[in-house]
Protein backbone atom coordinates (compact mmCIF):
# COMPACT_ATOMS: atom_id res chain seq x y z
CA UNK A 1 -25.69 -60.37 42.98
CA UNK A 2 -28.93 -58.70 42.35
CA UNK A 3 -28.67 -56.11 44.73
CA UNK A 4 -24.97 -55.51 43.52
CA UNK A 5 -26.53 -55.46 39.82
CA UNK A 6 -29.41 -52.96 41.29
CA UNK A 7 -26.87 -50.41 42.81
CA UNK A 8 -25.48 -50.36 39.33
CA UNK A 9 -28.82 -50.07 37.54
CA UNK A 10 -29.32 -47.08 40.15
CA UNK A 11 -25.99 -45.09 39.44
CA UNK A 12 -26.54 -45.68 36.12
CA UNK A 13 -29.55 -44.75 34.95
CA UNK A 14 -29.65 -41.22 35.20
CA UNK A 15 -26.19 -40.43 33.82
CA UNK A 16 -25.07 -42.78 31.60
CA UNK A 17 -23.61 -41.31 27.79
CA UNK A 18 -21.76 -42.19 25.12
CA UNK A 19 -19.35 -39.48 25.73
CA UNK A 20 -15.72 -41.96 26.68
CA UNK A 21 -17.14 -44.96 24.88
CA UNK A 22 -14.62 -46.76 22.06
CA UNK A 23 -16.02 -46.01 18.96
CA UNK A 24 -16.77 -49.55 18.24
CA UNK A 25 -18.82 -49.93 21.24
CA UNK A 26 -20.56 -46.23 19.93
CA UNK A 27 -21.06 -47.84 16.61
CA UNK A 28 -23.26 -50.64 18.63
CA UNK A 29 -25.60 -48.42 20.20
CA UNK A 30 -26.35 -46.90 17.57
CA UNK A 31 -26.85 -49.85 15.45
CA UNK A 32 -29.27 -51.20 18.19
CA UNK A 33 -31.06 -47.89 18.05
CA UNK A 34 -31.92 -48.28 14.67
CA UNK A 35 -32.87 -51.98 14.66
CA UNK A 36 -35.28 -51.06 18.13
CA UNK A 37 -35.94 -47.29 17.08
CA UNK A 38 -35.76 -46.70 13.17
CA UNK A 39 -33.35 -43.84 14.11
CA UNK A 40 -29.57 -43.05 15.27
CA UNK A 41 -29.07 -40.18 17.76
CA UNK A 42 -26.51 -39.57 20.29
CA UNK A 43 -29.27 -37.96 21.90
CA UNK A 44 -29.08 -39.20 25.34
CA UNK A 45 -32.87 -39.68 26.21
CA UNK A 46 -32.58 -42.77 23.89
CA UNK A 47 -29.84 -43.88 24.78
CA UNK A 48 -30.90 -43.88 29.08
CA UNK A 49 -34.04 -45.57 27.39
CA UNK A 50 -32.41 -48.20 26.04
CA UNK A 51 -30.43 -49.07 29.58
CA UNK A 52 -33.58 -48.42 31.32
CA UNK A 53 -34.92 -51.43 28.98
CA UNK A 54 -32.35 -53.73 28.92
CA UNK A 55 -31.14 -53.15 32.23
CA UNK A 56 -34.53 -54.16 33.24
CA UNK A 57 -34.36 -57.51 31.38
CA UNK A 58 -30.88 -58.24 33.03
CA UNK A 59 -32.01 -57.90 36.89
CA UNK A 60 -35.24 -60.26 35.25
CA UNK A 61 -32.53 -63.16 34.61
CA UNK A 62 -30.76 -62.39 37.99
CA UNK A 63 -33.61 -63.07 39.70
CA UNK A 64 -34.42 -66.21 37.87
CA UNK A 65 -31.58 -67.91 39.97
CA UNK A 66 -33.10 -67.00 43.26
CA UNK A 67 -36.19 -67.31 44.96
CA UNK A 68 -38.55 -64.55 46.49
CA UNK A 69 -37.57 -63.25 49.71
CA UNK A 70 -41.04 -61.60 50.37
CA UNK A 71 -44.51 -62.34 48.54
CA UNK A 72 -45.84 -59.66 46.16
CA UNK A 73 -49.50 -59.13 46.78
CA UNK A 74 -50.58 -55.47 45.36
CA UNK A 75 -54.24 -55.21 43.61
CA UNK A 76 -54.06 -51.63 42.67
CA UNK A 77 -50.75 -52.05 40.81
CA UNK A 78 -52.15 -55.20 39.06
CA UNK A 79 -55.44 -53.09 38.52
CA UNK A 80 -53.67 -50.41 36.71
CA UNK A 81 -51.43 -52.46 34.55
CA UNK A 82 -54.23 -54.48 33.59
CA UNK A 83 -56.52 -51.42 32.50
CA UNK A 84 -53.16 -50.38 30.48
CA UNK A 85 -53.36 -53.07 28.79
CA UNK A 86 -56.63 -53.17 28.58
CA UNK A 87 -56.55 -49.38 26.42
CA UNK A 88 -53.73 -51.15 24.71
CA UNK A 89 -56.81 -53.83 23.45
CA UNK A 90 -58.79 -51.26 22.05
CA UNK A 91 -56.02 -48.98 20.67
CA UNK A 92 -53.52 -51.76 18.85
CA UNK A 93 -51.61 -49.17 17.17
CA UNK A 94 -50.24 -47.92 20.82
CA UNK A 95 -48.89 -51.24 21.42
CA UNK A 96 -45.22 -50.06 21.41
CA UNK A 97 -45.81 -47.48 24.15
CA UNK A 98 -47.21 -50.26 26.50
CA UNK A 99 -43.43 -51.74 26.62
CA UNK A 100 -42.38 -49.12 28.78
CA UNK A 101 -45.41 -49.62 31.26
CA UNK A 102 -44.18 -53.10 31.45
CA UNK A 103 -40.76 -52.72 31.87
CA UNK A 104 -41.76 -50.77 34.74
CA UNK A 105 -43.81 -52.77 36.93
CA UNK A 106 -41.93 -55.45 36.06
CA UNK A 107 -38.96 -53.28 38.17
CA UNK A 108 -41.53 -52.45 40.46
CA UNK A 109 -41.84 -56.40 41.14
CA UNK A 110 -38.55 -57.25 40.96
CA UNK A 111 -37.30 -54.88 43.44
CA UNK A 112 -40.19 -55.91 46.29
CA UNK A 113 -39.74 -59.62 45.69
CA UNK A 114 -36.11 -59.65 45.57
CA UNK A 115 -34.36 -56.88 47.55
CA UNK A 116 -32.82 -57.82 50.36
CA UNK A 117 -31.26 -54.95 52.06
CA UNK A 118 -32.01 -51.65 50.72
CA UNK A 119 -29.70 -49.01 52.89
CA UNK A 120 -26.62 -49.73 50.68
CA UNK A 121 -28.32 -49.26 47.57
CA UNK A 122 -29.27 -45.86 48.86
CA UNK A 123 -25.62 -44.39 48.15
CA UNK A 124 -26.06 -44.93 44.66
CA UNK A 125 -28.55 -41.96 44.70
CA UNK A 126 -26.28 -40.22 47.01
CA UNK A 127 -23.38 -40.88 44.96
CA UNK A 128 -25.39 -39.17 41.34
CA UNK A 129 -26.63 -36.45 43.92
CA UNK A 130 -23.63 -35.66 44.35
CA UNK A 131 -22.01 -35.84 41.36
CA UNK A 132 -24.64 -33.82 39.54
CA UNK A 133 -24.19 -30.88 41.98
CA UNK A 134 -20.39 -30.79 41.23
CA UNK A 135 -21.03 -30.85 37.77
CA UNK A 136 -23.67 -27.96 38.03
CA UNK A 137 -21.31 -25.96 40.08
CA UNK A 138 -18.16 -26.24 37.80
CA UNK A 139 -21.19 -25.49 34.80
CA UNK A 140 -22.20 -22.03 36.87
CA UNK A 141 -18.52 -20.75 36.42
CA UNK A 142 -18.58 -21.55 33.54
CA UNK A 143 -16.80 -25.29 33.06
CA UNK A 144 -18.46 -28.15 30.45
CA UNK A 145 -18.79 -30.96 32.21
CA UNK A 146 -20.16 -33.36 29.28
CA UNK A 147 -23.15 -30.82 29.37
CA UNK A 148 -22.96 -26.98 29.48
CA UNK A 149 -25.76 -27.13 32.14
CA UNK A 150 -27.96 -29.17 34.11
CA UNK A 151 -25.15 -31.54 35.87
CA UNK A 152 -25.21 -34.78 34.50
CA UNK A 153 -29.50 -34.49 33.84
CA UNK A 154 -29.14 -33.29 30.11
CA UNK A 155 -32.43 -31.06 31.66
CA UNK A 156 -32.78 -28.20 34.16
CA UNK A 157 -36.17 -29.45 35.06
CA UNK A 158 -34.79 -33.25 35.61
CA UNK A 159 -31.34 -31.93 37.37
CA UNK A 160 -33.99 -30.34 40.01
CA UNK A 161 -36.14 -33.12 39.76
CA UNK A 162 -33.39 -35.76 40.91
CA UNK A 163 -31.93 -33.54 43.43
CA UNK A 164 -35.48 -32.98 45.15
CA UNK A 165 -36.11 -36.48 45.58
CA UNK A 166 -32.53 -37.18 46.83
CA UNK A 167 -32.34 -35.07 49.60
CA UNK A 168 -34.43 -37.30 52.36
CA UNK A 169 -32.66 -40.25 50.80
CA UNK A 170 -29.16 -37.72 52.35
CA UNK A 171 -30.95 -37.00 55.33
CA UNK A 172 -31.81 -40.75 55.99
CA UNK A 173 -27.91 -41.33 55.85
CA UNK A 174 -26.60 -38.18 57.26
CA UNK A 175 -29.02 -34.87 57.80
CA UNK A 176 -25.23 -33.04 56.75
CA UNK A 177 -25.55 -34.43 53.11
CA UNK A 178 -28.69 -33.09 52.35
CA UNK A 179 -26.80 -29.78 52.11
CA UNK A 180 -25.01 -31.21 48.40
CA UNK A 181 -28.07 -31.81 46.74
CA UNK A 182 -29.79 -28.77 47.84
CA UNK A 183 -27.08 -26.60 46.14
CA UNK A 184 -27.78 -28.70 43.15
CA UNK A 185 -31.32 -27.95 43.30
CA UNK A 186 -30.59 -24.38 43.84
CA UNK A 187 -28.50 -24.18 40.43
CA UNK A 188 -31.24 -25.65 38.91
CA UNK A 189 -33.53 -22.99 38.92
CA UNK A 190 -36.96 -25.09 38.69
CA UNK A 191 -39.68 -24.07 40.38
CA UNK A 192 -41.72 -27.08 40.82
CA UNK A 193 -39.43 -29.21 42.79
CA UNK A 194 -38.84 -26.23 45.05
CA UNK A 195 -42.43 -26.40 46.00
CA UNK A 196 -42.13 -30.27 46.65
CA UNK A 197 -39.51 -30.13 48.36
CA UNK A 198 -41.07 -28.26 50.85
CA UNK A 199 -44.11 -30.05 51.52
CA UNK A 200 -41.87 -33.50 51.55
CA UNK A 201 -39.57 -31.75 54.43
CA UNK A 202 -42.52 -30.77 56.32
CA UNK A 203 -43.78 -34.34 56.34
CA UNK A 204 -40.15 -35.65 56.94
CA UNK A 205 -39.61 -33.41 59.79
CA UNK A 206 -43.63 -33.23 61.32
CA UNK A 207 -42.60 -35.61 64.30
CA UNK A 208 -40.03 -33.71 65.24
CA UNK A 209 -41.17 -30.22 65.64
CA UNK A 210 -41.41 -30.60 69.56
CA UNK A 211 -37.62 -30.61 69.72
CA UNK A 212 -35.60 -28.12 71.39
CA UNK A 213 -32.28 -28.59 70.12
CA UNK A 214 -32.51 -28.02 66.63
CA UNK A 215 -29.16 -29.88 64.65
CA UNK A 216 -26.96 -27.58 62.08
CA UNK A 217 -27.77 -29.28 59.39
CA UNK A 218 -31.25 -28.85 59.75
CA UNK A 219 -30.83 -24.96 60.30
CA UNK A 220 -28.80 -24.78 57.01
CA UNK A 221 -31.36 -26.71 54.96
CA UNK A 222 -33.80 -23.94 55.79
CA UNK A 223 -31.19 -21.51 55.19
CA UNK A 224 -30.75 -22.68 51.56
CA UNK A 225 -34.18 -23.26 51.14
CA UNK A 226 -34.83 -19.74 51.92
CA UNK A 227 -32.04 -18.50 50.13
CA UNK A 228 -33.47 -20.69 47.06
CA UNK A 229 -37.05 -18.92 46.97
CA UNK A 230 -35.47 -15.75 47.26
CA UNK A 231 -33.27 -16.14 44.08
CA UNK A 232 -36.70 -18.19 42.50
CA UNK A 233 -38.29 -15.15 42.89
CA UNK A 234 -36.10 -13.55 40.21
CA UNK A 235 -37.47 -15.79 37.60
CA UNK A 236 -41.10 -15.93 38.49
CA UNK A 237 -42.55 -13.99 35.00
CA UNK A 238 -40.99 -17.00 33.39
CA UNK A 239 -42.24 -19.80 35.50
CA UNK A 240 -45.97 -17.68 35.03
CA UNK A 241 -45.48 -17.82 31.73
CA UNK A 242 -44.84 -21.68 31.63
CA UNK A 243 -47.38 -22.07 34.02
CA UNK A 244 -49.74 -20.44 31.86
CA UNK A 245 -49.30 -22.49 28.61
CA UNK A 246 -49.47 -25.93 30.64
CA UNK A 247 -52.71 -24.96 31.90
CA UNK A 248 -53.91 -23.90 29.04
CA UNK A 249 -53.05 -27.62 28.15
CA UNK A 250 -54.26 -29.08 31.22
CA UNK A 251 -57.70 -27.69 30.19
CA UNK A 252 -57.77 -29.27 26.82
CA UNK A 253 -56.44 -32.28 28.22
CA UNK A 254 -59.42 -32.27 30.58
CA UNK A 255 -61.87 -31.71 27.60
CA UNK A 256 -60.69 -34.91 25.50
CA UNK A 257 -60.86 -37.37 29.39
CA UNK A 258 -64.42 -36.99 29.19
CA UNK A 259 -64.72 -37.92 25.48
CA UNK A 260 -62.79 -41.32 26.46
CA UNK A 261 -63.31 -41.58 30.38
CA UNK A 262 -62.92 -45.27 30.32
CA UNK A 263 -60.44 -46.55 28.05
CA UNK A 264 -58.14 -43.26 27.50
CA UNK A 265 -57.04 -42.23 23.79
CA UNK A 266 -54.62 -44.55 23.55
CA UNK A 267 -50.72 -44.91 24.98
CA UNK A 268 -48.50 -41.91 23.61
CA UNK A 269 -51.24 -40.61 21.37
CA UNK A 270 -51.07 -36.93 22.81
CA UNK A 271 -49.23 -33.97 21.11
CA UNK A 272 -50.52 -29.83 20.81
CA UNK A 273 -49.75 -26.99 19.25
CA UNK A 274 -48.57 -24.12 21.79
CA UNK A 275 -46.97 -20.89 21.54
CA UNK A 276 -43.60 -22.60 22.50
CA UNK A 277 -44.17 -24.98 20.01
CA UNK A 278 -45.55 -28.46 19.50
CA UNK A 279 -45.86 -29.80 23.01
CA UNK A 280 -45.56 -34.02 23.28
CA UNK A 281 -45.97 -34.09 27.52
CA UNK A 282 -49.02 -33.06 29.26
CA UNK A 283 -47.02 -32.03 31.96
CA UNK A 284 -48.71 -33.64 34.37
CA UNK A 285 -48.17 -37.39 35.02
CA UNK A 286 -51.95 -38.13 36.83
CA UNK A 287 -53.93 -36.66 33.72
CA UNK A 288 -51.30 -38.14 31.12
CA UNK A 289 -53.04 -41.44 33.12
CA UNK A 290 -56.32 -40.68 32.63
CA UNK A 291 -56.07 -39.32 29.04
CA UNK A 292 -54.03 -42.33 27.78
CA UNK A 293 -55.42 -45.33 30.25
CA UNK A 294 -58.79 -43.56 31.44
CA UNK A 295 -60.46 -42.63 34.42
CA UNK A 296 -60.41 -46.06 35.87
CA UNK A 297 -56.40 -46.89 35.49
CA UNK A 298 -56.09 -43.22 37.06
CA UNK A 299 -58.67 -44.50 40.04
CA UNK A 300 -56.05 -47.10 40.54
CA UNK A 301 -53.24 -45.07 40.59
CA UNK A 302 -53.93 -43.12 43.18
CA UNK A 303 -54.66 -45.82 45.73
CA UNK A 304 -51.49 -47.43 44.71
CA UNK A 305 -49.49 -44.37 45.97
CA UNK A 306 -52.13 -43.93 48.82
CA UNK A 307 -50.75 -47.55 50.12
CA UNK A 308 -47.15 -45.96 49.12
CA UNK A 309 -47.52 -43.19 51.87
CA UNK A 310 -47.81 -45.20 54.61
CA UNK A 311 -44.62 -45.80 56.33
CA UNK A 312 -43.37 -48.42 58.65
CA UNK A 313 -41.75 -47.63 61.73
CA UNK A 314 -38.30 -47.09 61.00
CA UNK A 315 -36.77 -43.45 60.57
CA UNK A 316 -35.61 -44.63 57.05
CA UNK A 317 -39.32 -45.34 56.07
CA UNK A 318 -40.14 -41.81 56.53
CA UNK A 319 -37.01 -40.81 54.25
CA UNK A 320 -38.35 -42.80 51.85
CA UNK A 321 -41.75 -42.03 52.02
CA UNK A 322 -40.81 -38.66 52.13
CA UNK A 323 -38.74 -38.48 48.46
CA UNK A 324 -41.55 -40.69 47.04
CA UNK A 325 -43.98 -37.50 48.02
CA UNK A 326 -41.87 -35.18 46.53
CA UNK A 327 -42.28 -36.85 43.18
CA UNK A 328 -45.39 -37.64 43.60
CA UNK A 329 -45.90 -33.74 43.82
CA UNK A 330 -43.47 -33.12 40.93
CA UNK A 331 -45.18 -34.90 38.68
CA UNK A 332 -48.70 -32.45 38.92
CA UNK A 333 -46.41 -30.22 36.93
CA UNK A 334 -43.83 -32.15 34.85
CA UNK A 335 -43.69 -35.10 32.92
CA UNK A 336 -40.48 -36.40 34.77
CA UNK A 337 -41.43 -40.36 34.94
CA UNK A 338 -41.72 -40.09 31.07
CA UNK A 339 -38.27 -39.98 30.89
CA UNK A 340 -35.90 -43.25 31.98
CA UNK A 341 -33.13 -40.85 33.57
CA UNK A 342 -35.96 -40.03 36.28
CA UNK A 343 -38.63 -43.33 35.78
CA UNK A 344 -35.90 -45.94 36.90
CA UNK A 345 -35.14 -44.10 40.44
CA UNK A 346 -38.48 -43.27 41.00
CA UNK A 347 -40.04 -46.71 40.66
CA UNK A 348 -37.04 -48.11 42.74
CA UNK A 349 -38.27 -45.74 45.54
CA UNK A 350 -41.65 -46.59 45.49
CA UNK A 351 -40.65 -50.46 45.94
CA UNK A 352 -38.01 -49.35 48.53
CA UNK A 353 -41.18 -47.43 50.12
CA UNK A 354 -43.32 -50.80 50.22
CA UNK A 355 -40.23 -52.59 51.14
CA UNK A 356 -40.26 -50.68 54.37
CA UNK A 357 -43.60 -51.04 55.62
CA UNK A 358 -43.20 -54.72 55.49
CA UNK A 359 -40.34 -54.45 57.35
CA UNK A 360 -39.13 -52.88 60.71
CA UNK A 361 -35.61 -52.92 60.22
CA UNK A 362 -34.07 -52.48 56.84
């Protein structure tokens, strides 16, 4: 039942509106929203929240029927919630913004202690994968679906985001299905996971490079990859320009770490002014740690996802491993884990990643 519940939690979480819903069941949500939030919005980031929250809680009771099937033992990940808490102590007002951190490693656990088998749960990424690159095709010529762009993401930068990390979970499957999420990617038009996805298909494909019968699939992977620079190329003065205003935010960013090295500035206390506006991400997931949490919780990061990287012996370890780097790289230039649509898939993957070094078959 939990894995079932899981699967669902997976397919879920990125995609899920309102758009379909009764309107009494609309009329909930958005009562709930403005008992939890203060606020009613069909905006979708709320409502993905909200499931990513509650959702959370559910697979908590599931697993309160069942015991453990492997012990939990991480130091890191305890070290780093513990210093988030810890900035929480010092910063009460940020309180609120520690639920999410919870929520979180509470999935984290979950998923480790109570998985069982992980392959099946694996076509529920497929299955949004796929989805959002029909979505994002029909959207090029021109056809709504829900959205007017972006597949089912709601965000260019999250529809390439998704697709990215997807496409060694395809290959892990079938190396022929990492050709749907590519064209996804592609459609997308974001740089950033381009640029991941190429260092996390040189890791996934490193041990076999000696091979002399190269399969199809894998030639039209680097055909579309290629193709996919080429047309990226064609919107590089805007992706300099972007590039340009996050730094100049990185660099103030860096400036206010060292005036709170230890305990950060507080959970969700960052916001600037920029040319495109007022900016509320710092675009880059490892110094949104150290500016919020501190050097310290950021210390502890990093040899979380060290331990992350290394893979057991099965081929689907590498997969993993492999989409786990990708958003591992994604996130030195987006914000992509503060949003539940990309948060609940990517913490799933990083317990599916420690899942398979335990583990030699899966």
């Amino acid at each position: 039942m939990f894995n079932f519940a899981l699967g669902i939690f997976l397919f879920l979480s990125p995609i899920i509106v309102l758009v379909g819903f009764p309107a009494r069941v609309n009329g909930q949500v958005m009562a709930l929203q403005f008992y939890q939030f203060k606020t009613m919005s069909f905006n979708n980031n709320i409502l993905q929240f909200q499931f990513f929250q509650y959702g959370i809680i559910a697979l908590f009771i599931l697993a309160l029927s069942r015991k453990p099937v492997r012990e939990f033992r991480d130091k890191y990940f305890a070290g780093f919630l513990g210093l988030c808490a810890l900035s929480v102590l010092f910063h009460p007002k940020t309180i609120n913004a520690f639920l999410p951190i919870f929520l979180g490693s509470l999935l984290y656990y979950l998923v480790v202690a109570y998985t069982v088998n992980i392959k099946p749960l694996l076509y529920s990424i497929i299955f949004v994968s796929i989805l959002n690159t029909i979505a994002a095709v029909l959207q090029f010529f021109g056809i709504p679906v829900i959205y007017k762009y972006a597949g089912l993401m709601c965000s260019m930068s999250h529809l390439g985001a998704y697709q990215a990390i997807a496409i060694p979970v395809c290959w892990a499957i079938n190396p022929y299905l990492s050709i749907i999420p590519l064209i996804g990617l592609l459609l997308s038009k974001s740089l950033t996971p381009f640029l991941a996805l190429l260092v996390g298909l040189t890791y996934l494909w490193y041990p076999q490079r000696r091979k002399i019968i190269i399969n199809l699939a894998l030639i039209g992977l680097v055909a579309l990859t290629g193709i996919s620079i080429v047309f990226l190329a064609r919107i590089s003065q805007s992706a300099t320009y972007k590039l340009s205003l996050r730094a100049d935010i990185w660099l103030d960013v860096i400036r206010q770490i060292f005036r709170h090295p230890w305990i950060g500035a507080g959970l969700g206390t960052f916001s600037a002014v920029t040319p495109m506006g007022l900016a509320e991400w710092i675009y880059n997931e490892y110094l949104s740690i150290a500016f919020y949490a501190g050097i310290p919780a950021l210390i502890c990061l990093m040899m979380f996802l060290k331990d992350r990287f290394t893979f057991g012996r099965a081929d689907l370890s590498r997969c993993i491993v492999a989409s786990c780097l990708i958003l591992a790289i994604i996130c030195l230039g987006q914000s992509p884990i503060h949003f539940a649509r990309i948060a609940g898939t990517g913490i799933v993957l990083l317990s599916f990643a420690e899942i398979t070094k335990m583990e030699v078959v899966i």
